[in-house]
PDB file of N, CA and C in Angstrom:
ATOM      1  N   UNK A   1      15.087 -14.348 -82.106  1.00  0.00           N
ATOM      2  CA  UNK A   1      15.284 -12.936 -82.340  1.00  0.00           C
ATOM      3  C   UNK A   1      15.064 -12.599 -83.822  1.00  0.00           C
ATOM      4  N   UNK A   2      15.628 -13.523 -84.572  1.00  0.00           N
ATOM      5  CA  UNK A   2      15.099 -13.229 -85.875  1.00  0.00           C
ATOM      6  C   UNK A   2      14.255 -13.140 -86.671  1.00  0.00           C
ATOM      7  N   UNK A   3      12.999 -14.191 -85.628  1.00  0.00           N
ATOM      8  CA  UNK A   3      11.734 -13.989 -85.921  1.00  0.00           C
ATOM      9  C   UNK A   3      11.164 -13.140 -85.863  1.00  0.00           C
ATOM     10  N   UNK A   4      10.968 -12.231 -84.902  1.00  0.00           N
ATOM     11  CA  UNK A   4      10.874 -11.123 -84.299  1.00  0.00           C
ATOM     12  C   UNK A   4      11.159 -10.093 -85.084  1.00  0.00           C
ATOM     13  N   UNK A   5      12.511 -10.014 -85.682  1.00  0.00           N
ATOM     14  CA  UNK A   5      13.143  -8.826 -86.839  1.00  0.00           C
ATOM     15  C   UNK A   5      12.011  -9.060 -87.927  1.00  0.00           C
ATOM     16  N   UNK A   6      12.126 -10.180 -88.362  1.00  0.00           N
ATOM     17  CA  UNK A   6      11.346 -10.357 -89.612  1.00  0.00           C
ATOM     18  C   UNK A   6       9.861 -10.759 -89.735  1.00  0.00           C
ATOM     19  N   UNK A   7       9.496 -10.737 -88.564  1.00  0.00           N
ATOM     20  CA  UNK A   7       8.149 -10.942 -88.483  1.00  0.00           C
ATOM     21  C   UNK A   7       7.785  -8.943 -88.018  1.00  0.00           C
ATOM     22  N   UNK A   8       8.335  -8.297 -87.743  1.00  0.00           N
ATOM     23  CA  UNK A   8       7.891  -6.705 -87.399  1.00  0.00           C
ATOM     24  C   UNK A   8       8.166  -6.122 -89.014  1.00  0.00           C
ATOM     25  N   UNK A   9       9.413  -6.617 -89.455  1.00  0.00           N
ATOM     26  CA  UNK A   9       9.224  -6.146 -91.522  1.00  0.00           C
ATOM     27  C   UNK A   9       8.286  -6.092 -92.170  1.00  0.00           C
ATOM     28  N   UNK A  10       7.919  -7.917 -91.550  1.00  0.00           N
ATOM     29  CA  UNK A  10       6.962  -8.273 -92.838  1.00  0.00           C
ATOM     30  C   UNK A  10       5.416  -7.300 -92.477  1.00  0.00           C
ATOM     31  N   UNK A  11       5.450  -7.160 -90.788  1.00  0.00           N
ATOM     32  CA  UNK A  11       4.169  -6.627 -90.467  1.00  0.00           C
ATOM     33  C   UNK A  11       4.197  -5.015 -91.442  1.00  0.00           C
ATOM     34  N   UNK A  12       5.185  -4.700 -91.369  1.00  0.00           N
ATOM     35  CA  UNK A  12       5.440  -2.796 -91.851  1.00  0.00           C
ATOM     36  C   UNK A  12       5.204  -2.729 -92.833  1.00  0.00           C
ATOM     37  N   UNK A  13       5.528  -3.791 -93.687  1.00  0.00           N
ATOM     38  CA  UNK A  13       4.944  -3.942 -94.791  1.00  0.00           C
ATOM     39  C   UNK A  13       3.662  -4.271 -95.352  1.00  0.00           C
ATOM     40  N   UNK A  14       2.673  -5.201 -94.518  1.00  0.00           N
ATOM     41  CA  UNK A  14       1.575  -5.474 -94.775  1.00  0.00           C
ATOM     42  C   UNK A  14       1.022  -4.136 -94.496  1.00  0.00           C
ATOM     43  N   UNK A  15       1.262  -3.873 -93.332  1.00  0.00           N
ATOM     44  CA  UNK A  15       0.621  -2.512 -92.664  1.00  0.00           C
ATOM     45  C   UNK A  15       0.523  -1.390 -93.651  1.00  0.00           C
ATOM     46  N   UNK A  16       1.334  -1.195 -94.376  1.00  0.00           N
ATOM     47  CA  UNK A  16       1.925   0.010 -95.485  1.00  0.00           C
ATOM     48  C   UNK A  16       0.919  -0.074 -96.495  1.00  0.00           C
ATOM     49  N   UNK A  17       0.918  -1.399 -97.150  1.00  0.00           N
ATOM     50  CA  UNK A  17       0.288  -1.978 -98.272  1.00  0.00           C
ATOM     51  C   UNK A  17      -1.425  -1.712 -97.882  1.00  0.00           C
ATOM     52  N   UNK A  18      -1.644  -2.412 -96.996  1.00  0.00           N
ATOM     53  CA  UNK A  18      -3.149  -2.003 -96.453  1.00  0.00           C
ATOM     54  C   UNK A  18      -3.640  -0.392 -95.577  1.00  0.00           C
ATOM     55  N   UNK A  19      -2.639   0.391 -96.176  1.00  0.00           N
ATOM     56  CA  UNK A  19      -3.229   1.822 -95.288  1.00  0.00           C
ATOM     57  C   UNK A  19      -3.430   2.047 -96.848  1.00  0.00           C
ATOM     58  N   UNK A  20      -2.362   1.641 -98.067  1.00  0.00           N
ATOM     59  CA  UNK A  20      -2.279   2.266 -98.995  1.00  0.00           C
ATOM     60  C   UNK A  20      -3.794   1.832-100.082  1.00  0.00           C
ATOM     61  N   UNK A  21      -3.948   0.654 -99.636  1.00  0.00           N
ATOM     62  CA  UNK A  21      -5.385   0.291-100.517  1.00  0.00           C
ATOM     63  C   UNK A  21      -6.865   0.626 -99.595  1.00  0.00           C
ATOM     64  N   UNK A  22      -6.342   0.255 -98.501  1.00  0.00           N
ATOM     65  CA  UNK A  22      -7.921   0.964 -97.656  1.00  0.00           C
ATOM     66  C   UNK A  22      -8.168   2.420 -96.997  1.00  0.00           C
ATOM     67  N   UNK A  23      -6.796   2.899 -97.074  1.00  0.00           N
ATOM     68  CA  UNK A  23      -6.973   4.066 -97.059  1.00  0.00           C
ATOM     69  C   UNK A  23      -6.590   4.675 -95.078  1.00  0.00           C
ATOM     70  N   UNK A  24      -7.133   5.616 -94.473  1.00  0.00           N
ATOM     71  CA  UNK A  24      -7.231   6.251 -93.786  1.00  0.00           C
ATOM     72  C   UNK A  24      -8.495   6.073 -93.446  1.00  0.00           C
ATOM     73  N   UNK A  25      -9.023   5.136 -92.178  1.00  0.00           N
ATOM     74  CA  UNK A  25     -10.140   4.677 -91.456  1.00  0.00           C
ATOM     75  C   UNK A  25     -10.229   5.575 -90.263  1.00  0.00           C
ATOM     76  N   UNK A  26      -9.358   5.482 -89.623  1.00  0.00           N
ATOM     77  CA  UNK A  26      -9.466   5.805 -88.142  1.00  0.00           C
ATOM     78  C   UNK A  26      -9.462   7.579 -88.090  1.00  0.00           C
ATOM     79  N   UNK A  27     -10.113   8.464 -87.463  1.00  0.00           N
ATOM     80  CA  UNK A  27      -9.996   9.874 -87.387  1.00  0.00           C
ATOM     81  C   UNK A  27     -10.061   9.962 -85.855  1.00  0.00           C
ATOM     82  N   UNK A  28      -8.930  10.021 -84.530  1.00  0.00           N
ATOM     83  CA  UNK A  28      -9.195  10.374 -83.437  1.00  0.00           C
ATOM     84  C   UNK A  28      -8.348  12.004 -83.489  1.00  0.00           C
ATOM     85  N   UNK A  29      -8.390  12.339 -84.754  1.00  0.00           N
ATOM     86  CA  UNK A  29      -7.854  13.746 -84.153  1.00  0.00           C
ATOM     87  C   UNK A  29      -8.527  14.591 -85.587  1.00  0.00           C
ATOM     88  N   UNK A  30      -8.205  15.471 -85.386  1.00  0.00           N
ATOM     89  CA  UNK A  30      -8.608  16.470 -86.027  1.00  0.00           C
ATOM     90  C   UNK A  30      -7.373  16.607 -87.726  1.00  0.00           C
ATOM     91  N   UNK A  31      -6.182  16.555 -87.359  1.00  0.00           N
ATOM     92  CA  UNK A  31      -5.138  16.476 -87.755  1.00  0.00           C
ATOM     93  C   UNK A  31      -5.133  15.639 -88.999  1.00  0.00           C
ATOM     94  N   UNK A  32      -5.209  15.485 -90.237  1.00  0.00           N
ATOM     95  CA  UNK A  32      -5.407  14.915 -91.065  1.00  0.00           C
ATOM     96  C   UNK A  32      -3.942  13.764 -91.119  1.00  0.00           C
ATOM     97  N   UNK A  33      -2.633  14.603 -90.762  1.00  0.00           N
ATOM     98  CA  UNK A  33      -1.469  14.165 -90.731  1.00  0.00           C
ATOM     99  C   UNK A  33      -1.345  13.250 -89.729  1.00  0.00           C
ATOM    100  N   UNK A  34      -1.503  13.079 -88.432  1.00  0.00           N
ATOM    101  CA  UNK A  34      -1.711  12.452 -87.357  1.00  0.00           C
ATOM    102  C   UNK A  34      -2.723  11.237 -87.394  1.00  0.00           C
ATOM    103  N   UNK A  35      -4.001  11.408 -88.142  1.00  0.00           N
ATOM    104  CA  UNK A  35      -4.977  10.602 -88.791  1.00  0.00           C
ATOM    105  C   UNK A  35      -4.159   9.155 -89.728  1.00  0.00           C
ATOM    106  N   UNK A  36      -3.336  10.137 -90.525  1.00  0.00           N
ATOM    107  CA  UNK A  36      -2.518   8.464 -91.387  1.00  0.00           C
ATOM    108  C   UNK A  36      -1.510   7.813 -90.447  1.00  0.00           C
ATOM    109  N   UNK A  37      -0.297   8.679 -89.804  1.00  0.00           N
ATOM    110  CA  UNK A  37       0.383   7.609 -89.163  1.00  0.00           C
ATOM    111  C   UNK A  37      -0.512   7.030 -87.965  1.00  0.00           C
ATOM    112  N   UNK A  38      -1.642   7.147 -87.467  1.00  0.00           N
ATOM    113  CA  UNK A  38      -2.189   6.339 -86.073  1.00  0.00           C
ATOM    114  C   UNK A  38      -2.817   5.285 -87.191  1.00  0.00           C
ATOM    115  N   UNK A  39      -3.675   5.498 -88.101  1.00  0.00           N
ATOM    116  CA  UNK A  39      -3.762   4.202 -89.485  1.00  0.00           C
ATOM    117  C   UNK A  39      -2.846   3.327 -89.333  1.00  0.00           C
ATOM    118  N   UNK A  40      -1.798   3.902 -90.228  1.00  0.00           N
ATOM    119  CA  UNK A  40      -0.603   2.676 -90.783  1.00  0.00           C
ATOM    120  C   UNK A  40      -0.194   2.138 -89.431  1.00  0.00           C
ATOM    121  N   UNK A  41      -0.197   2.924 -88.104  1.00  0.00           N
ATOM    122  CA  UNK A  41       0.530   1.701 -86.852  1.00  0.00           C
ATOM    123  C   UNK A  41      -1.008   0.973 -86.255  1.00  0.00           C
ATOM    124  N   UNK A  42      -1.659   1.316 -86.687  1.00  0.00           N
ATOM    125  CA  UNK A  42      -3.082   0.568 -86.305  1.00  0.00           C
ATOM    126  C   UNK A  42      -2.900  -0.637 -87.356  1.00  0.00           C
ATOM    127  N   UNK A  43      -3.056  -0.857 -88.147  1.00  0.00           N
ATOM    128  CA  UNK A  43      -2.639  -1.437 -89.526  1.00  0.00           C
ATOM    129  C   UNK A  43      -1.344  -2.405 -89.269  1.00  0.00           C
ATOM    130  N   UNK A  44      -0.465  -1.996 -88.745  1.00  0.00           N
ATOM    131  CA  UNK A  44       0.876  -2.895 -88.638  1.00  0.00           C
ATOM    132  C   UNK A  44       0.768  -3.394 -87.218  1.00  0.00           C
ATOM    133  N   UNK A  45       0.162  -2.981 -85.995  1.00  0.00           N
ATOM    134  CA  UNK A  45       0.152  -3.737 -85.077  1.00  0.00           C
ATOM    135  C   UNK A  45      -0.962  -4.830 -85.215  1.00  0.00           C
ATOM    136  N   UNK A  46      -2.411  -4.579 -85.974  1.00  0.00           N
ATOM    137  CA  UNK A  46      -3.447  -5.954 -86.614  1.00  0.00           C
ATOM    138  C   UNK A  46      -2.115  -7.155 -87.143  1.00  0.00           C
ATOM    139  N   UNK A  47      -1.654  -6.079 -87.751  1.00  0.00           N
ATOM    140  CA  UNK A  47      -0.562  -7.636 -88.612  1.00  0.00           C
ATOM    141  C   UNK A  47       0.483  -8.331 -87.943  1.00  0.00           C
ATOM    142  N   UNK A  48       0.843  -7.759 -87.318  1.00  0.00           N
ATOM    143  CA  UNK A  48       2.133  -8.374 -86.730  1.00  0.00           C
ATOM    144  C   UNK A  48       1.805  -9.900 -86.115  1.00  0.00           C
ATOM    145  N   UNK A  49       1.016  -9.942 -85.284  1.00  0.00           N
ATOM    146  CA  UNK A  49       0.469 -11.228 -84.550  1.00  0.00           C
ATOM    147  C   UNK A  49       0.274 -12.275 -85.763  1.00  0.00           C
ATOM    148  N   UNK A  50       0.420 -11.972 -87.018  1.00  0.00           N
ATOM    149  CA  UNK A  50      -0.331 -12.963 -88.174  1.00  0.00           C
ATOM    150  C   UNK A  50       1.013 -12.989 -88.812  1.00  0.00           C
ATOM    151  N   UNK A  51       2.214 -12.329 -89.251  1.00  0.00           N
ATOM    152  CA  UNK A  51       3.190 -12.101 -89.227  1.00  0.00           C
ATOM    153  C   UNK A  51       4.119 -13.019 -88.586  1.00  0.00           C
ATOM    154  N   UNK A  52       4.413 -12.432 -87.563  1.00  0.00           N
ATOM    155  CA  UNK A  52       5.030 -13.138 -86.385  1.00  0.00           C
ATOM    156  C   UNK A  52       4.879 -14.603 -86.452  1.00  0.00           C
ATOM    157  N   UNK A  53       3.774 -15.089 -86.676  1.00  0.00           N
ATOM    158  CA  UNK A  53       3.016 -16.563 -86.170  1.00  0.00           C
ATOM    159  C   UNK A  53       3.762 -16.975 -87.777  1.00  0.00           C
ATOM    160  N   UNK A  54       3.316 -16.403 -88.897  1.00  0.00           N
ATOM    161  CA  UNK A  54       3.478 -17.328 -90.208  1.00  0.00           C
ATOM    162  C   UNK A  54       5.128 -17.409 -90.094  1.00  0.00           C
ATOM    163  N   UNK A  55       5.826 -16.155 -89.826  1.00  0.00           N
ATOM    164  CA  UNK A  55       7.266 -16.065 -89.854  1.00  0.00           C
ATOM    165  C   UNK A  55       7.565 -17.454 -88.912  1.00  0.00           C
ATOM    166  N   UNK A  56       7.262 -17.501 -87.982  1.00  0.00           N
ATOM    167  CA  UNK A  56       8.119 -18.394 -86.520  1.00  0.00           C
ATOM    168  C   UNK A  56       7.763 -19.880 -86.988  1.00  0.00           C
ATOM    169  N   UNK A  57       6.405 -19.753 -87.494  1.00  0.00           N
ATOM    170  CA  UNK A  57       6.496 -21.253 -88.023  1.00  0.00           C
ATOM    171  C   UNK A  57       7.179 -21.841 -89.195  1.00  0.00           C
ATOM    172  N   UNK A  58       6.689 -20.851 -90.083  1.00  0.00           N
ATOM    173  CA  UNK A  58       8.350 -20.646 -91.641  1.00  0.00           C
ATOM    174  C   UNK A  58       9.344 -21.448 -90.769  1.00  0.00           C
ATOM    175  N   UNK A  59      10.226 -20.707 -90.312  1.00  0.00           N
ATOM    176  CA  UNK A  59      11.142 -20.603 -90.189  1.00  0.00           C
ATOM    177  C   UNK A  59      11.476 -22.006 -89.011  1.00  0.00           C
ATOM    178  N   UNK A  60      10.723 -22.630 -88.387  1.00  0.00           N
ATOM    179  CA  UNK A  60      10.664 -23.857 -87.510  1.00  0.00           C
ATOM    180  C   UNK A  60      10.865 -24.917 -88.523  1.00  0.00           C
ATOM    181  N   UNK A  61      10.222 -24.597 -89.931  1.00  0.00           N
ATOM    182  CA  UNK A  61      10.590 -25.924 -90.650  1.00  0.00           C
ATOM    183  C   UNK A  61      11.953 -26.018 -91.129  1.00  0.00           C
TER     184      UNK A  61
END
């Protein structure tokens, strides 16, 4: 379970960090506002799986 907690952090954070340097990629709406948060959770769900994996093994040793 704790992997899990801290492997979805660390993703929010990568996710955050990489909307903030690459910016706003994705446009499925018109909505400029709607445009960044579907980014940053596009962005944090890429990470999580890479996240998750480095966290669970961390934390196995």
């Amino acid at each position: 379970m704790m992997a899990l907690l801290l492997g979805l952090v660390l993703a929010v954070v990568l996710g955050g960090s990489a909307w903030l340097l690459l910016g706003t990629r994705l446009r499925p709406t018109g909505d400029p506002r709607q445009d960044e948060i579907v980014s940053v959770l596009a962005y944090v769900a890429l990470a999580f799986p890479f996240t998750f994996a480095a966290v669970f093994f961390g934390l196995a040793r």
